[in-house]
N, C-alpha and C. Protein backbone atom coordinates (compact mmCIF):
# COMPACT_ATOMS: atom_id res chain seq x y z
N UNK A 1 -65.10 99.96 14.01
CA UNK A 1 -64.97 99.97 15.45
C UNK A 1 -64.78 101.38 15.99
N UNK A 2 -65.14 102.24 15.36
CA UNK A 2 -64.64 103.71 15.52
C UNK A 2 -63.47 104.38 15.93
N UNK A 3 -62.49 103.67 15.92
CA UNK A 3 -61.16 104.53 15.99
C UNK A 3 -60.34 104.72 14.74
N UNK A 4 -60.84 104.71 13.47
CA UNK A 4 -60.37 104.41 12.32
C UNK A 4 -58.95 103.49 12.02
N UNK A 5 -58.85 102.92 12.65
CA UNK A 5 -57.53 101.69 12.63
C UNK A 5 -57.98 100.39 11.64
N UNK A 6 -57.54 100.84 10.65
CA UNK A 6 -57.25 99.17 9.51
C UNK A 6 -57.54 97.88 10.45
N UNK A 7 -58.37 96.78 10.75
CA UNK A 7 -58.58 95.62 11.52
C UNK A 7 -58.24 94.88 10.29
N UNK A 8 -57.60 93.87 10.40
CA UNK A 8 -58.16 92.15 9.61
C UNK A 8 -58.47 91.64 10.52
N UNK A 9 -58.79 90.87 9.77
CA UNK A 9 -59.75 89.94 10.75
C UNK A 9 -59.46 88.48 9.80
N UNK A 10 -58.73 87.46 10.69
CA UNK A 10 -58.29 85.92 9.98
C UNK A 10 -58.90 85.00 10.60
N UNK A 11 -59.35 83.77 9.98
CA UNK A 11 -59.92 83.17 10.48
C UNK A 11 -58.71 81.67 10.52
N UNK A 12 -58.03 81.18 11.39
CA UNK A 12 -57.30 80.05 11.25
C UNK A 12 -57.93 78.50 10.66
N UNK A 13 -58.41 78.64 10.90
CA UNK A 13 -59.59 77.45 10.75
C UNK A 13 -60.06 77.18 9.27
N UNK A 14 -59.89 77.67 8.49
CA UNK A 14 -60.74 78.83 7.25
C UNK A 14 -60.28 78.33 6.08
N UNK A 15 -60.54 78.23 4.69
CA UNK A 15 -59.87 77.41 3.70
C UNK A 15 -58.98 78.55 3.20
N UNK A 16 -57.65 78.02 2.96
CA UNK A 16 -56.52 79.05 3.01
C UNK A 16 -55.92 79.00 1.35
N UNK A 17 -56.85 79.02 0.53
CA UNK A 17 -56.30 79.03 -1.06
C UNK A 17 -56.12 80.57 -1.22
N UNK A 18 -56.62 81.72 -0.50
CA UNK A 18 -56.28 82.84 -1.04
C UNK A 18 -55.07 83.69 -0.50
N UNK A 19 -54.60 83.48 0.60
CA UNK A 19 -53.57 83.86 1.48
C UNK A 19 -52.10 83.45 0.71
N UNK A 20 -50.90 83.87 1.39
CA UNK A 20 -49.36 83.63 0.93
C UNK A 20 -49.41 82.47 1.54
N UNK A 21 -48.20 81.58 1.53
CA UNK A 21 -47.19 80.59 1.93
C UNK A 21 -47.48 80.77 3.37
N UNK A 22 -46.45 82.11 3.36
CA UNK A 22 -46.30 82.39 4.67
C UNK A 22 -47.53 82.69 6.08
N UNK A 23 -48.33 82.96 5.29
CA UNK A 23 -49.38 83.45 6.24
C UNK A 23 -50.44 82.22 6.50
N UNK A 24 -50.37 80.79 5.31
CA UNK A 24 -51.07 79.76 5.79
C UNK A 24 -50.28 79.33 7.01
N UNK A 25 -48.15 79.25 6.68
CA UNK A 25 -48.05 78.90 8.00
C UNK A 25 -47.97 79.46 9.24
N UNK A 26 -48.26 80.62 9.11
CA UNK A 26 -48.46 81.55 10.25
C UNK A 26 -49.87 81.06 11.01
N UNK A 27 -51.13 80.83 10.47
CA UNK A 27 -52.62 80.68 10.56
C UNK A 27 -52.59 78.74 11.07
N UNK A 28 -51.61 78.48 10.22
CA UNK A 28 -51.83 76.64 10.64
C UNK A 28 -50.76 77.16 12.37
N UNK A 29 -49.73 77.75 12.75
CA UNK A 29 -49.12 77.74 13.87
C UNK A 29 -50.26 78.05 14.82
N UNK A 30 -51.01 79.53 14.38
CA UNK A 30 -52.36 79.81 15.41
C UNK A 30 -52.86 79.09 15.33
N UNK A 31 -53.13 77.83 14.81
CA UNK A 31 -54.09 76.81 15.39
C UNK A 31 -53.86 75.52 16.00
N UNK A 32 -52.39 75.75 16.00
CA UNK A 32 -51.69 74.43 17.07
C UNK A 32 -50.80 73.60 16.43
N UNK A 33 -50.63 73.69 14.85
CA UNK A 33 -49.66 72.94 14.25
C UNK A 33 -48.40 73.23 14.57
N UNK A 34 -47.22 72.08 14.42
CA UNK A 34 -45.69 72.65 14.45
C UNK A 34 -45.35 73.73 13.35
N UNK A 35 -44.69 74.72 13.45
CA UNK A 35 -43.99 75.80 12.59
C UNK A 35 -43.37 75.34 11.53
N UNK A 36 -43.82 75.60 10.25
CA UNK A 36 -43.30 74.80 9.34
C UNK A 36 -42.69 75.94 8.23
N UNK A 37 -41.78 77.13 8.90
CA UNK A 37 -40.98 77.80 7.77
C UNK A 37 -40.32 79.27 8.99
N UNK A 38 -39.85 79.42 8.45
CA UNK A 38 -38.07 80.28 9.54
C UNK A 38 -39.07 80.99 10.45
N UNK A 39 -39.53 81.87 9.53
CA UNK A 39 -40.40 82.69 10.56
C UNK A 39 -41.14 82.44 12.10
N UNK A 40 -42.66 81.40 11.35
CA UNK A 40 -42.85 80.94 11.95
C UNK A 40 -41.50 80.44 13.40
N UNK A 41 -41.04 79.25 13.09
CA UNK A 41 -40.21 78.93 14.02
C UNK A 41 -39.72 79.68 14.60
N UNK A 42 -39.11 80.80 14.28
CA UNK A 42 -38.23 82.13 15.07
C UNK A 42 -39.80 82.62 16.46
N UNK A 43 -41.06 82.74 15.31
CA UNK A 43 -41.97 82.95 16.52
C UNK A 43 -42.01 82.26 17.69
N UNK A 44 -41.98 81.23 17.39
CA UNK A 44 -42.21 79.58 18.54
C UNK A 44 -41.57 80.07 19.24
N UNK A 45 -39.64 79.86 19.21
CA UNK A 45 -39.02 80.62 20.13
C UNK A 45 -38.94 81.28 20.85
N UNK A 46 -39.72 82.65 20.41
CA UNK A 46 -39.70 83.95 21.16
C UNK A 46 -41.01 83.53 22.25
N UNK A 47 -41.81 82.94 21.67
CA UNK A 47 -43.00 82.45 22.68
C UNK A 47 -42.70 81.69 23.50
N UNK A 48 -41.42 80.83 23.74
CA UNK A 48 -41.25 79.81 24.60
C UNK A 48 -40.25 80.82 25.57
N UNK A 49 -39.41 81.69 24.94
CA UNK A 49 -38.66 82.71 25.75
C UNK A 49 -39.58 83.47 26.93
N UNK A 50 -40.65 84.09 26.08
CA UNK A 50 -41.53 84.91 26.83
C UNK A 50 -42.00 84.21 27.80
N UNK A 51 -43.06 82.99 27.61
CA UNK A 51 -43.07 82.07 28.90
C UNK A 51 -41.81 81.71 30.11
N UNK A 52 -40.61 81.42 29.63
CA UNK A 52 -40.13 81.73 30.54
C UNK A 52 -39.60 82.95 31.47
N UNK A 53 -39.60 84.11 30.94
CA UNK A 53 -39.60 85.30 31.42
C UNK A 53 -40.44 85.35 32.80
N UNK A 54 -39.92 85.51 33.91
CA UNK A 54 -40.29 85.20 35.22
C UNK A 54 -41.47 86.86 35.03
N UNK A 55 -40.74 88.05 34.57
CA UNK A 55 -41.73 89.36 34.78
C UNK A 55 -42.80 89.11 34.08
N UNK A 56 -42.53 88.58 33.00
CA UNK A 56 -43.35 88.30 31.78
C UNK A 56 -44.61 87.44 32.08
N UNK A 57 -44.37 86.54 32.86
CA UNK A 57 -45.02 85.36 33.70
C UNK A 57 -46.15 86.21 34.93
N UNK A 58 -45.23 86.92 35.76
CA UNK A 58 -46.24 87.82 36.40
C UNK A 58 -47.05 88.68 36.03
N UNK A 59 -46.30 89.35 35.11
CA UNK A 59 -47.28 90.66 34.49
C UNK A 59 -49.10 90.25 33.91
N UNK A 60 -48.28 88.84 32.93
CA UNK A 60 -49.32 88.21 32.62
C UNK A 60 -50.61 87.48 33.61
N UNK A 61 -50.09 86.90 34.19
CA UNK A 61 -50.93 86.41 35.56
C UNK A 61 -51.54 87.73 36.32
N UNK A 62 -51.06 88.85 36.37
CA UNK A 62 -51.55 89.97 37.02
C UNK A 62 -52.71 90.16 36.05
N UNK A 63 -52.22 90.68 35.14
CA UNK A 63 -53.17 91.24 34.09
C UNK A 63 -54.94 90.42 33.81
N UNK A 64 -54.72 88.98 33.98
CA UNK A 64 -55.54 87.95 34.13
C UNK A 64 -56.33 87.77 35.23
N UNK A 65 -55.84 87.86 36.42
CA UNK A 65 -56.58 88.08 37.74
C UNK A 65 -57.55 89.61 37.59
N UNK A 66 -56.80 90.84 37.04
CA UNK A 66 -57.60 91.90 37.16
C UNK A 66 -58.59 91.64 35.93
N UNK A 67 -58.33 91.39 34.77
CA UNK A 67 -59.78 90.69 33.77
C UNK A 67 -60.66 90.04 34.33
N UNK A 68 -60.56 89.16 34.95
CA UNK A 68 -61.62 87.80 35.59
C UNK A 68 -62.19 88.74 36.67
N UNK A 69 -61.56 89.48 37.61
CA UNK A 69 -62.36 90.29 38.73
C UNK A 69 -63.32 90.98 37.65
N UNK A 70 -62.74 92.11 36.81
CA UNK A 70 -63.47 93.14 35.85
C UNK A 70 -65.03 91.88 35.28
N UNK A 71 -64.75 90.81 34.64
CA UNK A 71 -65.77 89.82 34.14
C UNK A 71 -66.56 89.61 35.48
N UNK A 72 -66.59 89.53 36.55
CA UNK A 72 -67.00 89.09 37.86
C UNK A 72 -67.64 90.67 37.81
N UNK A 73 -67.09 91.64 37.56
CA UNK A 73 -67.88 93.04 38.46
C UNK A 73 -69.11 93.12 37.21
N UNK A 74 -68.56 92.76 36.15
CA UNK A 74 -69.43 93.02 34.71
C UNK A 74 -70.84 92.19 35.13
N UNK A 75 -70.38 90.73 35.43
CA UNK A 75 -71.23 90.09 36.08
C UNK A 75 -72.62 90.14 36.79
N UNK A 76 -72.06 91.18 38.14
CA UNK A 76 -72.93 91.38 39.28
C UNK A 76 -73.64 92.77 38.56
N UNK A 77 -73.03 93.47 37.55
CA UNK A 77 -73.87 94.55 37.53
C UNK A 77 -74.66 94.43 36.47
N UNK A 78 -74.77 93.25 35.44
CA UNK A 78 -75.91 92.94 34.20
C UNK A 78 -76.53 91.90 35.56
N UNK A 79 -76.17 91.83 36.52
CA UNK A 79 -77.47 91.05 37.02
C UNK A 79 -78.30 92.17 38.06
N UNK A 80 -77.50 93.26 38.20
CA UNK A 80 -78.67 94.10 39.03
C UNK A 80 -79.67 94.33 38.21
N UNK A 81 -78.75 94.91 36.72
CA UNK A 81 -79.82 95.40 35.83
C UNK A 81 -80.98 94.50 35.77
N UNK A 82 -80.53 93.53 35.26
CA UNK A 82 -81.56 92.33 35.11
C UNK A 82 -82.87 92.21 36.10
N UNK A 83 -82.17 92.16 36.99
CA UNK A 83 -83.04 92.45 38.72
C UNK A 83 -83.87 93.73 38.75
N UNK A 84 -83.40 94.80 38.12
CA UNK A 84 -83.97 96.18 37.83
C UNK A 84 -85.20 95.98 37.00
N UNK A 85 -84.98 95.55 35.83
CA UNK A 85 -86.35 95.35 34.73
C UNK A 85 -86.95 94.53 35.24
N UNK A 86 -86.83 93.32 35.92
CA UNK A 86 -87.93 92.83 36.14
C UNK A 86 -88.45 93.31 36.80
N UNK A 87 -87.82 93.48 37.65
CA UNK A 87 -89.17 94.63 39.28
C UNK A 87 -89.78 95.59 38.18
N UNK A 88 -89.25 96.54 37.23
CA UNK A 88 -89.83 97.44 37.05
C UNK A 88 -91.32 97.03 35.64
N UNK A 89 -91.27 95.96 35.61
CA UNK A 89 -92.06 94.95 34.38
C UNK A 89 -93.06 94.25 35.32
N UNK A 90 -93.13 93.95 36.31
CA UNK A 90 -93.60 93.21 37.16
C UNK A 90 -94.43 93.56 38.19
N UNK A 91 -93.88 94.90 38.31
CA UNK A 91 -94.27 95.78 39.49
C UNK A 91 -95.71 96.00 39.95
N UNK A 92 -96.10 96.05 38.62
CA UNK A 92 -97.76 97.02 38.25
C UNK A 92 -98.48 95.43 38.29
């Protein structure tokens, strides 16, 4: 991705014979199961904390409104382009 930063990349979904304990139940939580070891669970928590966090709640909702506008501007401007090649394919 060119910033030289280590990525994994997990797939939750994925047959989990090569992974730890811990990281199937980390991968079964990302995919919607109940937390089935400390960790996990300590996560749940902190995620149900954060949801209630009233700033936490806004920040997030902010952050989401300015994505969806940004997807909306991304939008209108692969459709000028779009609008661009054809006139310029069409033209002659």
């Amino acid at each position: 991705m060119g910033d030289e930063a280590v990525k994994i990349f997990l797939n939750a979904k994925g047959a989990l014979d090569d992974v730890s304990d811990e990281l199937k139940a980390f991968l079964d939580y990302v995919a919607g199961k109940k937390p089935k070891d400390a960790y996990v669970e300590r996560l749940e928590e902190a995620v149900k904390e954060a949801k209630q966090n009233r700033e936490w709640r806004h920040e997030y909702m902010t952050l989401l409104m300015r994505d969806q506008e940004n997807v909306k501007i991304g939008e209108e401007k692969m459709l000028l382009l779009i609008e661009r090649q054809y006139y310029e394919i069409f033209r002659t």
